[in-house]
Protein backbone atom coordinates (compact mmCIF):
# COMPACT_ATOMS: atom_id res chain seq x y z
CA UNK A 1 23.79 -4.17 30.44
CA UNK A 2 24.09 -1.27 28.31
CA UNK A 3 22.58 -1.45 24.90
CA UNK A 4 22.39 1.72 23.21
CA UNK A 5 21.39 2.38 20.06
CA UNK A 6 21.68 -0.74 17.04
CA UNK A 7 21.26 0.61 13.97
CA UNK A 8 22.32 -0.47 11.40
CA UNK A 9 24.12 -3.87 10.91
CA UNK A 10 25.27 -6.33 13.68
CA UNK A 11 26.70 -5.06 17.18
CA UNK A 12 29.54 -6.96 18.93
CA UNK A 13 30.56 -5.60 22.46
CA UNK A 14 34.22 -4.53 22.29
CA UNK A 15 36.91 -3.03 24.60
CA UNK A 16 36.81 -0.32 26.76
CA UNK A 17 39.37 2.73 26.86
CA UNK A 18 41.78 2.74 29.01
CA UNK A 19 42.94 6.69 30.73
CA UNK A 20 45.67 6.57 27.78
CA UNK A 21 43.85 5.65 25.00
CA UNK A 22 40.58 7.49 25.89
CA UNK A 23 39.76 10.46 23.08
CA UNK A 24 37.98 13.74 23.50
CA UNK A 25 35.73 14.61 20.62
CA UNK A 26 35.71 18.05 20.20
CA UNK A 27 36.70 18.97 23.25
CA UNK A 28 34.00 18.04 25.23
CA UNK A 29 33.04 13.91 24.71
CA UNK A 30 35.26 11.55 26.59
CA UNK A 31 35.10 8.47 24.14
CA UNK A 32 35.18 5.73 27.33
CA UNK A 33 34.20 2.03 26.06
CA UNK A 34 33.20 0.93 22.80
CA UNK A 35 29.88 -1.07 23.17
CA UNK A 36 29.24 -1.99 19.37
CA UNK A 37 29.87 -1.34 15.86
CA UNK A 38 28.32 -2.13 12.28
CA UNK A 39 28.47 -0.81 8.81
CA UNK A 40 27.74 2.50 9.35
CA UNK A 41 29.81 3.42 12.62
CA UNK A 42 30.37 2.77 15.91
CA UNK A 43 29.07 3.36 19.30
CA UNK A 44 30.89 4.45 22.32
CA UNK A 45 29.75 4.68 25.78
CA UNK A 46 30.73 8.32 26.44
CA UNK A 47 30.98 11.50 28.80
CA UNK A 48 29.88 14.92 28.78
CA UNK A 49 32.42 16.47 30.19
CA UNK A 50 30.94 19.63 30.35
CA UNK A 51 27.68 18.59 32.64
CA UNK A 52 29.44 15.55 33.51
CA UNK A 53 26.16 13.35 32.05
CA UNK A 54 26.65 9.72 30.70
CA UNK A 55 25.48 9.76 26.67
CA UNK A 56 25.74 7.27 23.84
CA UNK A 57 28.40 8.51 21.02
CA UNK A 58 27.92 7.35 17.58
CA UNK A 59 31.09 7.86 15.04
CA UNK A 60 29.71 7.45 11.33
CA UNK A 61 31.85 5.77 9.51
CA UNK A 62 30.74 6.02 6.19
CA UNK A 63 30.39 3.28 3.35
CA UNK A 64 33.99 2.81 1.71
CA UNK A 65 33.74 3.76 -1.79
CA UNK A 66 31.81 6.82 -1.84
CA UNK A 67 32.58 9.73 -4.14
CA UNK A 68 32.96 13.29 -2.70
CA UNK A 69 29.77 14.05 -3.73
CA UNK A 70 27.78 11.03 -2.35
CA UNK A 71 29.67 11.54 0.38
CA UNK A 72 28.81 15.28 0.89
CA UNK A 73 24.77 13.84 0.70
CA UNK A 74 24.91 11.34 3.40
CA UNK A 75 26.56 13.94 5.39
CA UNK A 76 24.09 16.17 4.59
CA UNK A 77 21.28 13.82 5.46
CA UNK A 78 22.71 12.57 8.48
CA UNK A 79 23.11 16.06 10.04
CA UNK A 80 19.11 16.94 8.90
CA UNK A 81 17.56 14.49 10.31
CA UNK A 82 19.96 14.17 13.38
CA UNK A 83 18.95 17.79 14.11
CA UNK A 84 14.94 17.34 13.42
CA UNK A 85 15.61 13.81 15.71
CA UNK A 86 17.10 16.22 18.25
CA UNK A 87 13.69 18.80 18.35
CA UNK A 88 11.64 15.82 18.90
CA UNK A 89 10.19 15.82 22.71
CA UNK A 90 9.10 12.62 23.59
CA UNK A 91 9.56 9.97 26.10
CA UNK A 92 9.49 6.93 24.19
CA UNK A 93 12.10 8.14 21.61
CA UNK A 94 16.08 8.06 22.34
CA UNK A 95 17.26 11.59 22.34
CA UNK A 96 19.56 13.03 20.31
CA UNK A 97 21.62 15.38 22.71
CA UNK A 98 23.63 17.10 20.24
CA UNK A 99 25.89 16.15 16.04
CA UNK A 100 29.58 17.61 16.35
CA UNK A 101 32.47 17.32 13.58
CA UNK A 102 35.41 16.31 14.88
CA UNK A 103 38.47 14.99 12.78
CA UNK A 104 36.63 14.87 9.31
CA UNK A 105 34.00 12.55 10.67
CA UNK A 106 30.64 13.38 12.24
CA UNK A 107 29.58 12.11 15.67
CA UNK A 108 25.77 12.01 17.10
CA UNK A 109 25.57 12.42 20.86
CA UNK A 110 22.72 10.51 22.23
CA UNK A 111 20.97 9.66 25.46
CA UNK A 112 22.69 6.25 26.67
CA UNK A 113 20.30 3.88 27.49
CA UNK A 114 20.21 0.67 30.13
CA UNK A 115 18.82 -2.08 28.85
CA UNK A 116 18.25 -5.03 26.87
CA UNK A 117 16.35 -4.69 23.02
CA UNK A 118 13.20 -6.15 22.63
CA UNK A 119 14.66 -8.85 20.38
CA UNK A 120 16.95 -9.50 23.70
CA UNK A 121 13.91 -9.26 25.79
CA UNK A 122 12.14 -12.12 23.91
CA UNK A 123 15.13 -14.17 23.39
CA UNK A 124 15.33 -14.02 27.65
CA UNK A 125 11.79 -13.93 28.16
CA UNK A 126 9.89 -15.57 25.41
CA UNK A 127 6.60 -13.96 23.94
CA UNK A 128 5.75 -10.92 25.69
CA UNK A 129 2.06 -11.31 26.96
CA UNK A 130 -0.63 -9.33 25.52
CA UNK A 131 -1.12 -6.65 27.36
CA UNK A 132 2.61 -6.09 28.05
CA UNK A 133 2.85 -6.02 23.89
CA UNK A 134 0.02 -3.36 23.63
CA UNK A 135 1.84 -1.40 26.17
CA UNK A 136 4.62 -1.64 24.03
CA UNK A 137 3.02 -0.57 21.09
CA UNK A 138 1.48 2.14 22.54
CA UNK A 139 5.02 3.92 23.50
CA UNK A 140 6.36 3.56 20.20
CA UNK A 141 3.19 4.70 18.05
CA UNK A 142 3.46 7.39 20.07
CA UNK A 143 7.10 8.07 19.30
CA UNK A 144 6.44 7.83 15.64
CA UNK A 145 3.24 10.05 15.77
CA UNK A 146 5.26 12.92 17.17
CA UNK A 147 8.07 12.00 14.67
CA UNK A 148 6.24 11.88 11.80
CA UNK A 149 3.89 15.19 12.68
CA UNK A 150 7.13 17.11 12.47
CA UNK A 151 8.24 14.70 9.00
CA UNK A 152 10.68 12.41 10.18
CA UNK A 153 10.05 8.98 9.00
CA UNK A 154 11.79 6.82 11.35
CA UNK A 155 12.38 4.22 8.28
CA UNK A 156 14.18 1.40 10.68
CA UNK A 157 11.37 0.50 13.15
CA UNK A 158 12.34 -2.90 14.02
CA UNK A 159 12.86 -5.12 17.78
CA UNK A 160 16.42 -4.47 17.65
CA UNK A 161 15.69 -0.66 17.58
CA UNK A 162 13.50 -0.66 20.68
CA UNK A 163 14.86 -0.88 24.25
CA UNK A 164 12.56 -2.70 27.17
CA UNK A 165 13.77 -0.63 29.96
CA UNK A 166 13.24 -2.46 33.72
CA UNK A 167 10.35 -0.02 34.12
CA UNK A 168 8.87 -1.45 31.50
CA UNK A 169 9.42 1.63 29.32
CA UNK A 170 9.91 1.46 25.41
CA UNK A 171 12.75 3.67 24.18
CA UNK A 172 12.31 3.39 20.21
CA UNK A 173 16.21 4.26 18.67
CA UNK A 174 17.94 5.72 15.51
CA UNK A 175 16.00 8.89 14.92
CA UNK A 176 19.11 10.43 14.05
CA UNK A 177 19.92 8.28 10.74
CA UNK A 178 16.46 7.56 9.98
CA UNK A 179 16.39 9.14 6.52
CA UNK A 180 19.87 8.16 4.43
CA UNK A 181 18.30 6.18 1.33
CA UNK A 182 16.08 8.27 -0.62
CA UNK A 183 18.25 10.29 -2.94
CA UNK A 184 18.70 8.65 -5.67
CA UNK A 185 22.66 9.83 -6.30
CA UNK A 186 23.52 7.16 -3.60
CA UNK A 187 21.58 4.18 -5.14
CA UNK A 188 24.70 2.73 -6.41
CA UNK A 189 26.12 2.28 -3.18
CA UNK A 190 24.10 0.40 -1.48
CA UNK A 191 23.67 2.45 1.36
CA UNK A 192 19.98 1.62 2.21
CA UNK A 193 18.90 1.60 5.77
CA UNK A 194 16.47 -1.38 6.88
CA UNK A 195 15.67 -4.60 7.74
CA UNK A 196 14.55 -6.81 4.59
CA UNK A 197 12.02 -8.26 7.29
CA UNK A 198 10.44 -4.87 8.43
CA UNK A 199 10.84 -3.09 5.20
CA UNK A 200 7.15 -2.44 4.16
CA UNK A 201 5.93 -4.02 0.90
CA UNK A 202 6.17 -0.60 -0.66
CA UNK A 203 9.06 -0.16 -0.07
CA UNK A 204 10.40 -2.98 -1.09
CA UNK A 205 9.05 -1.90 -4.54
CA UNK A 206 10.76 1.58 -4.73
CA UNK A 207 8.20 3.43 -3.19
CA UNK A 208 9.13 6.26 -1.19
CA UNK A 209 8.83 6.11 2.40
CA UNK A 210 5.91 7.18 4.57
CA UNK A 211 4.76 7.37 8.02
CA UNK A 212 2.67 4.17 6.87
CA UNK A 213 5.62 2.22 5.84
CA UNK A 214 6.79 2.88 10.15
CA UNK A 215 3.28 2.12 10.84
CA UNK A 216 3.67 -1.24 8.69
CA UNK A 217 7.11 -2.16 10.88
CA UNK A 218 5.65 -1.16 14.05
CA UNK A 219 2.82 -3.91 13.16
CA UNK A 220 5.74 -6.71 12.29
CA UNK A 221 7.55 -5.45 15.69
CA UNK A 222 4.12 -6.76 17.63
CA UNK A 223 3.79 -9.65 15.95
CA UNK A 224 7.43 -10.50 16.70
CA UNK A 225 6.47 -9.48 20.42
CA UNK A 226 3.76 -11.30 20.74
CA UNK A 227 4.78 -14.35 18.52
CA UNK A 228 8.50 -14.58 19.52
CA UNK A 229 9.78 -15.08 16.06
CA UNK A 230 10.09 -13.02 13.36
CA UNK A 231 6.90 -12.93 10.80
CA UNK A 232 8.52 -12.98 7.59
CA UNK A 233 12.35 -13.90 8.20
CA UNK A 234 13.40 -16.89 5.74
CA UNK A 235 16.72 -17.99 5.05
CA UNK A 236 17.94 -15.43 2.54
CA UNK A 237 16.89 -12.01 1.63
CA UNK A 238 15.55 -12.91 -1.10
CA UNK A 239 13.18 -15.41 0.48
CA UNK A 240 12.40 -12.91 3.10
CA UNK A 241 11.46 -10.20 0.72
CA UNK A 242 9.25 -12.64 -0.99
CA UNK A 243 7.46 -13.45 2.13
CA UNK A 244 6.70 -9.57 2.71
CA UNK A 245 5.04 -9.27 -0.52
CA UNK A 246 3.50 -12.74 -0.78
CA UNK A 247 2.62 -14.21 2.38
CA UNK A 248 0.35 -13.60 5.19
CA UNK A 249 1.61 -14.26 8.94
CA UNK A 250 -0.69 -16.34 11.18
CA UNK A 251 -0.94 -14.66 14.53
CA UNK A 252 -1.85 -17.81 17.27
CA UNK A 253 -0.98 -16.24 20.99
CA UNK A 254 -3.02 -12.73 20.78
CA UNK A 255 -7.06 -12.42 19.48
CA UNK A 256 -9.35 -9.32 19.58
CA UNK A 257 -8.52 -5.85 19.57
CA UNK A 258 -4.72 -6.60 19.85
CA UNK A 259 -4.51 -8.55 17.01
CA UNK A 260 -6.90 -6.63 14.71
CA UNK A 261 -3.74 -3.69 15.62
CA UNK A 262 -1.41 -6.11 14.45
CA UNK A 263 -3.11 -7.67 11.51
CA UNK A 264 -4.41 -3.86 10.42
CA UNK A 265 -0.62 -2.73 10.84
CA UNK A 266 0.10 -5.28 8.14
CA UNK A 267 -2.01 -4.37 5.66
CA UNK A 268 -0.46 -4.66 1.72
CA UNK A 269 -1.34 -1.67 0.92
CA UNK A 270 -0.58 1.66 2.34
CA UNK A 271 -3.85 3.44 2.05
CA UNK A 272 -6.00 0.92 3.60
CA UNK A 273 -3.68 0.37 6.26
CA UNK A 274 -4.56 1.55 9.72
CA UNK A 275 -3.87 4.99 11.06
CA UNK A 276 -1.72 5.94 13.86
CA UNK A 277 -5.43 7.03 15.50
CA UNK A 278 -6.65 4.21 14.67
CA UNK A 279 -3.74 1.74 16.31
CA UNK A 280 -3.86 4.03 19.16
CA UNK A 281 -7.59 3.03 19.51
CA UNK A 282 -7.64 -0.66 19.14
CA UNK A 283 -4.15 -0.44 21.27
CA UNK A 284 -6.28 0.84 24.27
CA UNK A 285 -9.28 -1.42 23.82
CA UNK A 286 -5.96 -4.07 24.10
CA UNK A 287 -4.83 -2.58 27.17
CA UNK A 288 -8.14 -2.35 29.05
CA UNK A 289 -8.52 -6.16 28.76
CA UNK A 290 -8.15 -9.12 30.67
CA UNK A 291 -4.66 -11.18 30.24
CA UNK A 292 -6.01 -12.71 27.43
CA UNK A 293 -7.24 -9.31 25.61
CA UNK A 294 -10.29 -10.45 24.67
CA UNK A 295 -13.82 -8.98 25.35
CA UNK A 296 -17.48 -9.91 24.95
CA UNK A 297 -18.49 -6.20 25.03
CA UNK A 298 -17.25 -2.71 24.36
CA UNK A 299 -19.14 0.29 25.29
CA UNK A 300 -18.56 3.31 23.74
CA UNK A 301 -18.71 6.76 25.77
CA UNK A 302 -21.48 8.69 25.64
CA UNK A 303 -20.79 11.71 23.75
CA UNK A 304 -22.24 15.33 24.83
CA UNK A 305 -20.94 17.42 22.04
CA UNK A 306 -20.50 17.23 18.27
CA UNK A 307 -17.03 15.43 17.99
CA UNK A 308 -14.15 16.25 16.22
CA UNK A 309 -13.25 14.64 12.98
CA UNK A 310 -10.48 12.52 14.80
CA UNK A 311 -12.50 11.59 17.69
CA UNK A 312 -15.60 10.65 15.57
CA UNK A 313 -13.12 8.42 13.55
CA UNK A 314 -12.21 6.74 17.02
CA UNK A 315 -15.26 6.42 18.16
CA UNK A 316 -16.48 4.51 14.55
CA UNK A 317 -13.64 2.60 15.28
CA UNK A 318 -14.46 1.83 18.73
CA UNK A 319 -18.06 0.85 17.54
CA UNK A 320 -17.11 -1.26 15.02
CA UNK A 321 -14.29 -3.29 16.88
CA UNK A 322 -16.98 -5.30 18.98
CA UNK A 323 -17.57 -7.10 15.16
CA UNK A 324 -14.61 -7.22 14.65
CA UNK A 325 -12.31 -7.95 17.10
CA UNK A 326 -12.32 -11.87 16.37
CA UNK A 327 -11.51 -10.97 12.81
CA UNK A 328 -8.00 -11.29 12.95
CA UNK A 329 -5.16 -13.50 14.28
CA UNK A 330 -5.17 -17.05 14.85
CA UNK A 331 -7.64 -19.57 15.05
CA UNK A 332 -11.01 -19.68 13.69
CA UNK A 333 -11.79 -23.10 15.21
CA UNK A 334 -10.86 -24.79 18.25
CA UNK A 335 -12.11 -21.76 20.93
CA UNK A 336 -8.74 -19.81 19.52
CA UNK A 337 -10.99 -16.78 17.65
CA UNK A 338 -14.77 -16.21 18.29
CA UNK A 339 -17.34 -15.22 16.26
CA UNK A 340 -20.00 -12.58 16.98
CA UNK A 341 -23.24 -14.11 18.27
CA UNK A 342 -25.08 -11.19 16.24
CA UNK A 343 -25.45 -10.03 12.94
CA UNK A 344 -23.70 -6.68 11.79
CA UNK A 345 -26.12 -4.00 11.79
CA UNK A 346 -24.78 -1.33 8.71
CA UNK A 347 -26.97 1.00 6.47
CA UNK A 348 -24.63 0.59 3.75
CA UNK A 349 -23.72 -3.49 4.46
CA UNK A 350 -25.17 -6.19 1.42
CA UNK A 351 -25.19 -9.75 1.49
CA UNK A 352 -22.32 -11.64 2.03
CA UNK A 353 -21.51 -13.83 -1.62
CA UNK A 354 -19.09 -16.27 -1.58
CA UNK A 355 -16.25 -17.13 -4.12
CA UNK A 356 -14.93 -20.08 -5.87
CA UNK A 357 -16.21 -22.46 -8.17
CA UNK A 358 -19.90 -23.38 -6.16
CA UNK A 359 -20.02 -19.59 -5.31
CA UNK A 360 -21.61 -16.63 -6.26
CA UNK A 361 -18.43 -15.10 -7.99
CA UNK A 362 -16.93 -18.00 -9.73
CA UNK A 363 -13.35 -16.45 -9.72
CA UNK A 364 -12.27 -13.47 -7.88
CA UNK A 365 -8.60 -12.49 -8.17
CA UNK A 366 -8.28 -8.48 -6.93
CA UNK A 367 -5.92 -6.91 -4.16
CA UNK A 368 -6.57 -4.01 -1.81
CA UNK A 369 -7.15 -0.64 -4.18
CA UNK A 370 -7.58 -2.55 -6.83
CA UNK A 371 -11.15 -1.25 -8.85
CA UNK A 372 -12.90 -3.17 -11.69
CA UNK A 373 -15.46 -2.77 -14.46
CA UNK A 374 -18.76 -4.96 -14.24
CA UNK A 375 -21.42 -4.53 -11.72
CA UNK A 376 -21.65 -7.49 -8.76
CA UNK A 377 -23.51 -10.16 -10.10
CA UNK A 378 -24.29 -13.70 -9.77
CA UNK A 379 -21.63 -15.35 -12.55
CA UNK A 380 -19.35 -12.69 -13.22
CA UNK A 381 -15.66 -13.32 -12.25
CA UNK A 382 -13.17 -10.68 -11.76
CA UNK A 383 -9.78 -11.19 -12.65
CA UNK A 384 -8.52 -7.95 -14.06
CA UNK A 385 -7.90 -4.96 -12.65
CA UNK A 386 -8.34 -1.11 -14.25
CA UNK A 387 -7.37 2.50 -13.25
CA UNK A 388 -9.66 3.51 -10.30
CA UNK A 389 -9.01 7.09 -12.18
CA UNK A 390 -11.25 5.50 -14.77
CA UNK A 391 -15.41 4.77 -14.88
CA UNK A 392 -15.59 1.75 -12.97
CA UNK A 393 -18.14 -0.58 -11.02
CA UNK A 394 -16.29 -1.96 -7.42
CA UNK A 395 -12.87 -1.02 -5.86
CA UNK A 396 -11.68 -3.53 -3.17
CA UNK A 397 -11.33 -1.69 0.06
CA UNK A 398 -10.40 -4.73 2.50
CA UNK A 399 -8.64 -7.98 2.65
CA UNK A 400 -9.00 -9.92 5.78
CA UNK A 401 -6.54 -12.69 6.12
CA UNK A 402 -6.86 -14.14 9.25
CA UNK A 403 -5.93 -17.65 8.12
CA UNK A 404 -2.73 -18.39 6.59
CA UNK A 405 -3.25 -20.46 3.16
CA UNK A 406 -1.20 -23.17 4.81
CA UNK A 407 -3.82 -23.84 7.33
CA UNK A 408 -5.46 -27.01 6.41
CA UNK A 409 -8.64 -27.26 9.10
CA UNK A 410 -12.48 -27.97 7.61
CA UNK A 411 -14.07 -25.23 6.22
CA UNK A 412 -16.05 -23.43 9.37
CA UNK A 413 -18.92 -22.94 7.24
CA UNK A 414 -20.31 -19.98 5.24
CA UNK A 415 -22.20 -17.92 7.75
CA UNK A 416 -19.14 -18.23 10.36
CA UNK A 417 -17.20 -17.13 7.55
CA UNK A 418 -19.60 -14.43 6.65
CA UNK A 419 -20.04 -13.08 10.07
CA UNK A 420 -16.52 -12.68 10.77
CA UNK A 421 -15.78 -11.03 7.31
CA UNK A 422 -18.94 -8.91 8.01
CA UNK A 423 -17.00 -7.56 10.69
CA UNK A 424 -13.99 -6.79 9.36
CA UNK A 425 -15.25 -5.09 6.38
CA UNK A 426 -17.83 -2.96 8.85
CA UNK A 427 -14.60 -1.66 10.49
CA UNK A 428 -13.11 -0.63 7.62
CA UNK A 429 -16.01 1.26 6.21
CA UNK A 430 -16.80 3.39 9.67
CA UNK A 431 -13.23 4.02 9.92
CA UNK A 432 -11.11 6.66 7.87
CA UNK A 433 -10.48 4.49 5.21
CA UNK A 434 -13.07 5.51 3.09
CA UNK A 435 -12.87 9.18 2.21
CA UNK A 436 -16.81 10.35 0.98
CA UNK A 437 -18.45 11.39 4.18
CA UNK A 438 -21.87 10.73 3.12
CA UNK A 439 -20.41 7.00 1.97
CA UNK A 440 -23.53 5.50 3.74
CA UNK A 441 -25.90 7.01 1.64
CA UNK A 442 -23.71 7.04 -1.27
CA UNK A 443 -21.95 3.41 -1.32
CA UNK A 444 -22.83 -0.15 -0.28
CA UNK A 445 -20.27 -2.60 0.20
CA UNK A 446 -20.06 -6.40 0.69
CA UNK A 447 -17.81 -9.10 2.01
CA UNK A 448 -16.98 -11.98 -0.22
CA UNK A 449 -15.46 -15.27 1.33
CA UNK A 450 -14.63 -18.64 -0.43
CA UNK A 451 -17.03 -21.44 -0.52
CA UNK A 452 -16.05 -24.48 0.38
CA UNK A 453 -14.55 -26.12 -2.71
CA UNK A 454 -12.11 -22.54 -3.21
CA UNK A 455 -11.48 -23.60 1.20
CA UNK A 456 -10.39 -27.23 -0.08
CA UNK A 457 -8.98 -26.63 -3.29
CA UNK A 458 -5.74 -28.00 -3.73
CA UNK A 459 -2.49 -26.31 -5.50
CA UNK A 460 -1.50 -27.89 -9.04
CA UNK A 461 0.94 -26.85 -11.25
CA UNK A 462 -1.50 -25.61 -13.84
CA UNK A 463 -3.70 -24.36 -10.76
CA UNK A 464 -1.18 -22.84 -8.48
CA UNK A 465 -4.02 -21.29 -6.15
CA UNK A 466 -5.77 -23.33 -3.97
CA UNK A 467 -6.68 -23.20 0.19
CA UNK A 468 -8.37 -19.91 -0.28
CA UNK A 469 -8.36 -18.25 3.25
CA UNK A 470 -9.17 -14.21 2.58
CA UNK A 471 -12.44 -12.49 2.79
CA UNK A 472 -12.77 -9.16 0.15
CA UNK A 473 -14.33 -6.19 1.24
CA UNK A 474 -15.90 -4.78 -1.71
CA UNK A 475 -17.54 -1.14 -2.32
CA UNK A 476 -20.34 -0.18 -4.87
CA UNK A 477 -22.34 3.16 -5.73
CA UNK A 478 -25.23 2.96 -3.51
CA UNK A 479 -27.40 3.50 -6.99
CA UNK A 480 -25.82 1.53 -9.31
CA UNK A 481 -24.14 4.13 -11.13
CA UNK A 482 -19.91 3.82 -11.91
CA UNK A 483 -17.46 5.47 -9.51
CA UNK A 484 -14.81 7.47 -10.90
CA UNK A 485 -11.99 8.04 -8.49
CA UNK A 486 -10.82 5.80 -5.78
CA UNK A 487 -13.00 5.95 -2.72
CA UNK A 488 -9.84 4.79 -0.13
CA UNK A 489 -8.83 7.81 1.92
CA UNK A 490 -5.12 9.37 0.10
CA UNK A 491 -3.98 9.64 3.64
CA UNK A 492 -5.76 8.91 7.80
């Protein structure tokens, strides 16, 4: 089956040309059987009459409605990005042969690929296993890596975008119309590529797209892999775009390194969400596993000369992920998600505190960047945010959310609870994440996790937060003293 290429909208198969009917675009494309269209064009299974090669044709067919101008940008656009798609050299990405003008309307010429989409795949197939899904990922960080070193943010990363080839190859699509939305002369007509379910919470707030907000879809693209079902698709757009910037997916089929990829994919915010280095790394560790990609121990190479910065990164990484591999995904209880046996050994690590009203911190109500006035003490609560740019005393650096708050098992107790969130938080700090480079003489940090009656609470109406499931990673000065800038990493 031939299934080239969905980009935007829904495909339908249609007819195929008969020797009449059949058109040459400029001279050189023999337009042979239409396989799909949607909103923005359609696809044509084609030939290169020249070199006599099967391609993929897309005809853009743009938005009815638009003014000359508006018109003139998308054009604009499309041919850009089509033409920086077309430098890119990389297996895993669809190429983009060659962008002709033919008739008034523009046409992309693209390799034609055979096979189903991974949202085919899984419909066929059900959940892809484990390491099959890190395989996955693997191929298509690597296509947006390359993509995004030469600044093309692939902005539609999605299953329907990525062909499972019988090889078991990845072919990630739609380089060529990646970039259409971000001039803001074509707000008004609603030409916005992306799916509301794999639009990163950013960008669902106006922000303007990264190679993190590709990194965030490639992360709900696994989970759909591994999960078989969409993580945040609800009934209307509106209720999916909610879900993106409200709700936490619960990962139950994948555990360890695999899902800490997944889970650190899906990270809120931008600057505390994992790297394309990192990914790569816990991707591997994934891959190296058993069928159930989990592992009681990780040993790091031995290293015989001073590292690079990107390798010493990897290698904190690959450190770290033995604490906290069981941090993420599903299952706490039941055998589903381990904890480590030992405690984590950090020079900059404090005690774990709990939340909630029994804990430490009666009330604790920050988000990942956020930073705070008040040194960490017993009592305080912390429901208020300020300018990092401003003197203040912590800066949230971590959330882990490996429960969903609609799971409703016992509270696993405060040093499981600890232990895992040790981990999590450990990771984070060796990693990238934080920028000073002497942070462990220079910070401390700490993991906060509810206590038991914030675990049990139940929602009200005048109490609409209840079954607290996230840990906090928290960072301090090392001597007390305020911070004054943001200690998250601007960009790893």
């Amino acid at each position: 089956m031939y299934c080239p290429l969905h980009t935007v909208g829904t495909w339908r198969m249609s007819h195929v040309a008969t020797p009449e009917t059949q058109r040459l675009v400029a001279g050189r494309y023999a337009l042979l059987a239409e396989l799909g269209r949607g909103g923005m064009g359609v696809v044509w299974r084609a030939e290169d009459r020249v070199i006599g090669r099967p391609v993929a044709v897309k005809e853009l067919r743009l938005p009815e409605g638009l003014l000359g101008e508006q018109r003139e940008i998308l054009e604009e656009r499309v041919l850009r990005e089509a033409r920086s798609a077309g430098r890119l050299n990389d297996p895993t990405a669809v190429t983009v042969f060659d962008v002709v003008g033919d008739g008034g309307r523009l046409y992309l010429v693209m390799e034609l690929v055979e096979g189903p989409t991974l949202t085919q795949w899984v419909a066929a197939n059900g959940p892809m296993p484990p390491a099959a899904a890190a395989a996955l990922g693997k191929q298509v960080l690597s296509a947006l890596e390359n993509a995004h070193s030469v600044g093309i943010v692939h902005r539609d990363v999605k299953p329907s975008n990525i062909m499972v080839l019988p090889s078991g190859r990845a072919k990630l699509a739609d380089f060529g119309i990646a970039r259409i939305d971000d001039d803001p002369r074509l707000t008004t007509t609603g030409a916005v590529v992306g799916s509301p379910g794999y639009l990163a919470p950013e960008r669902i707030q106006h922000a303007v797209a990264t190679p993190a907000t590709d990194l965030w879809a490639l992360g709900a693209t696994l989970f759909y892999a591994v999960e078989g079902y969409a993580a945040f698709e609800r009934a209307n757009t509106a209720a999916t775009l909610y879900a993106v910037t409200n709700e936490v997916p619960y990962l139950s089929r994948c555990q360890g390194p695999l899902a800490s990829a997944v889970m650190g994919l899906l990270i809120a915010s931008p600057e505390a969400r994992l790297s394309h280095q990192q990914a790569m790394h816990l991707l591997d560790l994934a891959g190296s596993l058993g069928p159930t990609g989990v592992t009681t121990q990780i040993t790091s190479p031995t290293m015989t000369t001073k590292p690079r910065r990107g390798k010493r990164i990897a290698a904190l990484v690959g450190a770290a992920v033995v604490l906290a591999a069981a941090c993420f995904g599903g299952g706490w209880l039941s055998g589903k998600l381990g904890v480590p046996d030992t405690a984590v050994t950090s020079p900059a690590i404090l005690p774990t505190w709990t939340y909630g009203p029994g804990g430490q911190i009666p009330k604790f109500k920050l988000y990942t960047g956020y930073c705070a006035g008040g040194a960490m003490e017993v009592g305080r609560a912390y429901t208020a945010s300020m300018s990092c740019d401003e003197p203040h005393d912590i800066q949230v650096f971590g959330i882990s959310d490996a429960l969903d708050t609609n799971y409703k098992g016992a509270y696993p107790g405060q040093d499981a609870l600890a232990r895992s969130a040790e981990g999590y938080c450990a990771l984070l700090f060796a990693s990238g994440k934080i920028a000073p480079t002497d942070k462990d003489s220079t910070l401390r940090f700490r993991a906060l996790v509810p206590d038991n009656q914030a675990w049990d609470h139940v929602k009200t109406e005048d109490e609409p937060d209840g079954g607290a499931r996230d840990a906090y990673c928290v960072v301090s000065s090392a001597n007390g003293s305020q911070l004054t800038e943001s200690v998250i990493a601007k960009s790893s």
